[in-house]
C-alpha atoms as a PDB file:
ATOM      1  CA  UNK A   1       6.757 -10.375  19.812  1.00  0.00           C
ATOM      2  CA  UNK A   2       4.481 -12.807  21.271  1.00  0.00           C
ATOM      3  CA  UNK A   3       1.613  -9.945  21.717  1.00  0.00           C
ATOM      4  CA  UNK A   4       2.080  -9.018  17.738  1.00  0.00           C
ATOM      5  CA  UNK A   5       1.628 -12.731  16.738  1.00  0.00           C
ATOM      6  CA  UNK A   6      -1.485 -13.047  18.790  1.00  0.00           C
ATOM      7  CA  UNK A   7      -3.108 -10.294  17.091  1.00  0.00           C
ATOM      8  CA  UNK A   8      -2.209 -11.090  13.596  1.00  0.00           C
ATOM      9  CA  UNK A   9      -3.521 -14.543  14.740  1.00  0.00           C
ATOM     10  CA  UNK A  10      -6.819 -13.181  15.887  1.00  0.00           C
ATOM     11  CA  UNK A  11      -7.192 -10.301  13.189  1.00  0.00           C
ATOM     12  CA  UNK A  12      -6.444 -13.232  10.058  1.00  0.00           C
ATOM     13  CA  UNK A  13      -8.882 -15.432  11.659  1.00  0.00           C
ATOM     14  CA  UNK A  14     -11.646 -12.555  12.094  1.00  0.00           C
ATOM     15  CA  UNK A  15     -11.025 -11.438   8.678  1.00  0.00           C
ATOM     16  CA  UNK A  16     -11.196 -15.100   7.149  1.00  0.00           C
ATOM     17  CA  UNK A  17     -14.669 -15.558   9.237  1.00  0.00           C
ATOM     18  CA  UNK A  18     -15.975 -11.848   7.613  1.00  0.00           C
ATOM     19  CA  UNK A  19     -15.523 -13.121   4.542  1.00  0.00           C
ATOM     20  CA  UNK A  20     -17.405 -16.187   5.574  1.00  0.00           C
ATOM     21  CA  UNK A  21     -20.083 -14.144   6.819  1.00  0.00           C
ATOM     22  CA  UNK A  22     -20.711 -12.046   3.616  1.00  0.00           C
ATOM     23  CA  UNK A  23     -20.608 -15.075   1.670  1.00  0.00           C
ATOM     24  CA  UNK A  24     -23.171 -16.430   3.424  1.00  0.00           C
ATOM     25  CA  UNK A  25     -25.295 -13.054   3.038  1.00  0.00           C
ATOM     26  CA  UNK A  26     -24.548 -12.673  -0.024  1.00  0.00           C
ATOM     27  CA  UNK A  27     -26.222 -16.261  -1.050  1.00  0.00           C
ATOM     28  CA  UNK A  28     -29.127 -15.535   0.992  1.00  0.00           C
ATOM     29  CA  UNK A  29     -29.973 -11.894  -0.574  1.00  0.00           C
ATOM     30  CA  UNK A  30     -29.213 -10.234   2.781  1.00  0.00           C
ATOM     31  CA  UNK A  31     -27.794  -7.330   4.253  1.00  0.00           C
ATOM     32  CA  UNK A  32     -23.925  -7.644   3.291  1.00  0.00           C
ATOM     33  CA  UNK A  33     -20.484  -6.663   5.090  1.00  0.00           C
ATOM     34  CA  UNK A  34     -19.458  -3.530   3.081  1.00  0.00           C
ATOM     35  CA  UNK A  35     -16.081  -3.861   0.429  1.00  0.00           C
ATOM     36  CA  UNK A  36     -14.217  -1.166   2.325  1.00  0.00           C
ATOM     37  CA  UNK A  37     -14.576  -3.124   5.626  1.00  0.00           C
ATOM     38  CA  UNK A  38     -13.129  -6.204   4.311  1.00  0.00           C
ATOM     39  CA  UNK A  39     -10.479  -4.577   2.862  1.00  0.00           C
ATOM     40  CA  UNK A  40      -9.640  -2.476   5.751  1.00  0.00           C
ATOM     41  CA  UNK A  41      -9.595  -5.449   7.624  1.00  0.00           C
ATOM     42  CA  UNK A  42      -6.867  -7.122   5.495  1.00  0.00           C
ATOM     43  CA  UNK A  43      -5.360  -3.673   5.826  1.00  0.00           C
ATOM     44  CA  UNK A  44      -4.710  -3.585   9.296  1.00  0.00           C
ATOM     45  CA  UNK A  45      -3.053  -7.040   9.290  1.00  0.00           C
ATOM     46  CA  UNK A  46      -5.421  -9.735   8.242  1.00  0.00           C
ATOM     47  CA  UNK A  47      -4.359  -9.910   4.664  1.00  0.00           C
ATOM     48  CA  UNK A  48      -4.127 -13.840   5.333  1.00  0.00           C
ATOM     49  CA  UNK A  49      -7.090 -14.388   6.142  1.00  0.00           C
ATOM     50  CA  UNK A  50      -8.469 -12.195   3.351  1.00  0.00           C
ATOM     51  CA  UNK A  51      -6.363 -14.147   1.006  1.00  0.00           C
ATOM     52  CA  UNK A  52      -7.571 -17.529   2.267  1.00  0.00           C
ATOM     53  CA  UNK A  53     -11.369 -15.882   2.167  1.00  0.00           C
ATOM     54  CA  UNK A  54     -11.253 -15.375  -1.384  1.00  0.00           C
ATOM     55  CA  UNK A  55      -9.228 -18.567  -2.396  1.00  0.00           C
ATOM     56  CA  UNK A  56     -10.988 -21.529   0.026  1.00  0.00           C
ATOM     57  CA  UNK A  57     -14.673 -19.332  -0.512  1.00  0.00           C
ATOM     58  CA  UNK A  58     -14.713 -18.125  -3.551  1.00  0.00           C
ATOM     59  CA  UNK A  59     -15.332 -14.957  -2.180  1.00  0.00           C
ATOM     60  CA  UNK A  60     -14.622 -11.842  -3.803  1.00  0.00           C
ATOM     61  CA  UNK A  61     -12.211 -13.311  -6.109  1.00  0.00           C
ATOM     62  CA  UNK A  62     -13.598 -11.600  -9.663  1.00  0.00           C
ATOM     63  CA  UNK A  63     -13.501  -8.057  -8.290  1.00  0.00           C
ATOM     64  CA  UNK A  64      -9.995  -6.271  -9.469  1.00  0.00           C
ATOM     65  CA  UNK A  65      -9.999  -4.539  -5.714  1.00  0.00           C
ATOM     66  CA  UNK A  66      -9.990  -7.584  -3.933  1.00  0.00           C
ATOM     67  CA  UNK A  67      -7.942  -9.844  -6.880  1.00  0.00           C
ATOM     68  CA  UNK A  68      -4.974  -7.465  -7.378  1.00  0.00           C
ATOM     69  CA  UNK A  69      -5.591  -5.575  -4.046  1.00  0.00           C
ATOM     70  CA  UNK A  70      -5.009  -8.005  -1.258  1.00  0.00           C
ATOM     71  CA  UNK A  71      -2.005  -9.639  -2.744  1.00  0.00           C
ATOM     72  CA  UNK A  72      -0.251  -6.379  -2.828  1.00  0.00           C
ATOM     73  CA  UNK A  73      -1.454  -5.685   0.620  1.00  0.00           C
ATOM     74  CA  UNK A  74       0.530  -9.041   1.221  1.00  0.00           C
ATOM     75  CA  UNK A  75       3.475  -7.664  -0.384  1.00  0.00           C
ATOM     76  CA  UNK A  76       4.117  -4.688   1.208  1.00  0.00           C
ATOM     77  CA  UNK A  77       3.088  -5.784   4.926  1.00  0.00           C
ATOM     78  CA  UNK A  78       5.864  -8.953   3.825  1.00  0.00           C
ATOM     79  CA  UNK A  79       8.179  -6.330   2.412  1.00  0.00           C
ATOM     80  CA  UNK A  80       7.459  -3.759   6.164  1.00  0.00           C
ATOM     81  CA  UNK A  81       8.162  -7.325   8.318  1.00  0.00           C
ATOM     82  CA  UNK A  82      11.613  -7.844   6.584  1.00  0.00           C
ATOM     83  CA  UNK A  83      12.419  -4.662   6.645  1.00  0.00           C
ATOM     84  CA  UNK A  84      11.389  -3.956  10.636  1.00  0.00           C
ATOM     85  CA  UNK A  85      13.109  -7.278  11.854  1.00  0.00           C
ATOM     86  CA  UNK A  86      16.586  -6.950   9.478  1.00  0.00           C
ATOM     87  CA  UNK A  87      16.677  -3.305  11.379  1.00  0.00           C
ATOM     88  CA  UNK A  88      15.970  -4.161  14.881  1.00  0.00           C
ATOM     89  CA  UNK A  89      19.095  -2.823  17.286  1.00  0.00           C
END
């Protein structure tokens, strides 16, 4: 348990700092971190830090990918938890 907490730990942070990161590019006109990365990255468990990206940011937050996507990527990786520890033997 303690090994899946450390990576959602380190993949919510990551994720949080990407968004960072392409906020940053994106005021300075540079190269940017692609959609589909960002959103695979909340994806494979940093939905969090996604979430707190877009909200403490203001990154992302007017595209309808990001605004209705990563709350229901929230949802259903909330929904997988409850279901995968009320079914543990």
């Amino acid at each position: 348990m303690n090994i899946i907490l450390g990576y959602l730990l380190a993949v919510n942070i990551a994720t949080f700092f990407l968004y960072g990161i392409d906020k940053y590019k994106a005021k300075k006109g540079r190269w940017r971190i692609s959609e589909a990365t960002l959103l695979m990255m909340a994806v494979i468990g940093g939905s969090i830090g996604a979430w707190a990206g877009m909200r403490l940011l203001h990154h992302k937050t007017m595209h309808k990918k990001f605004k209705y996507g990563i709350p229901i990527i929230i949802i259903l990786q909330v929904a997988l938890a409850v279901y995968l520890l009320t079914n543990i033997e």
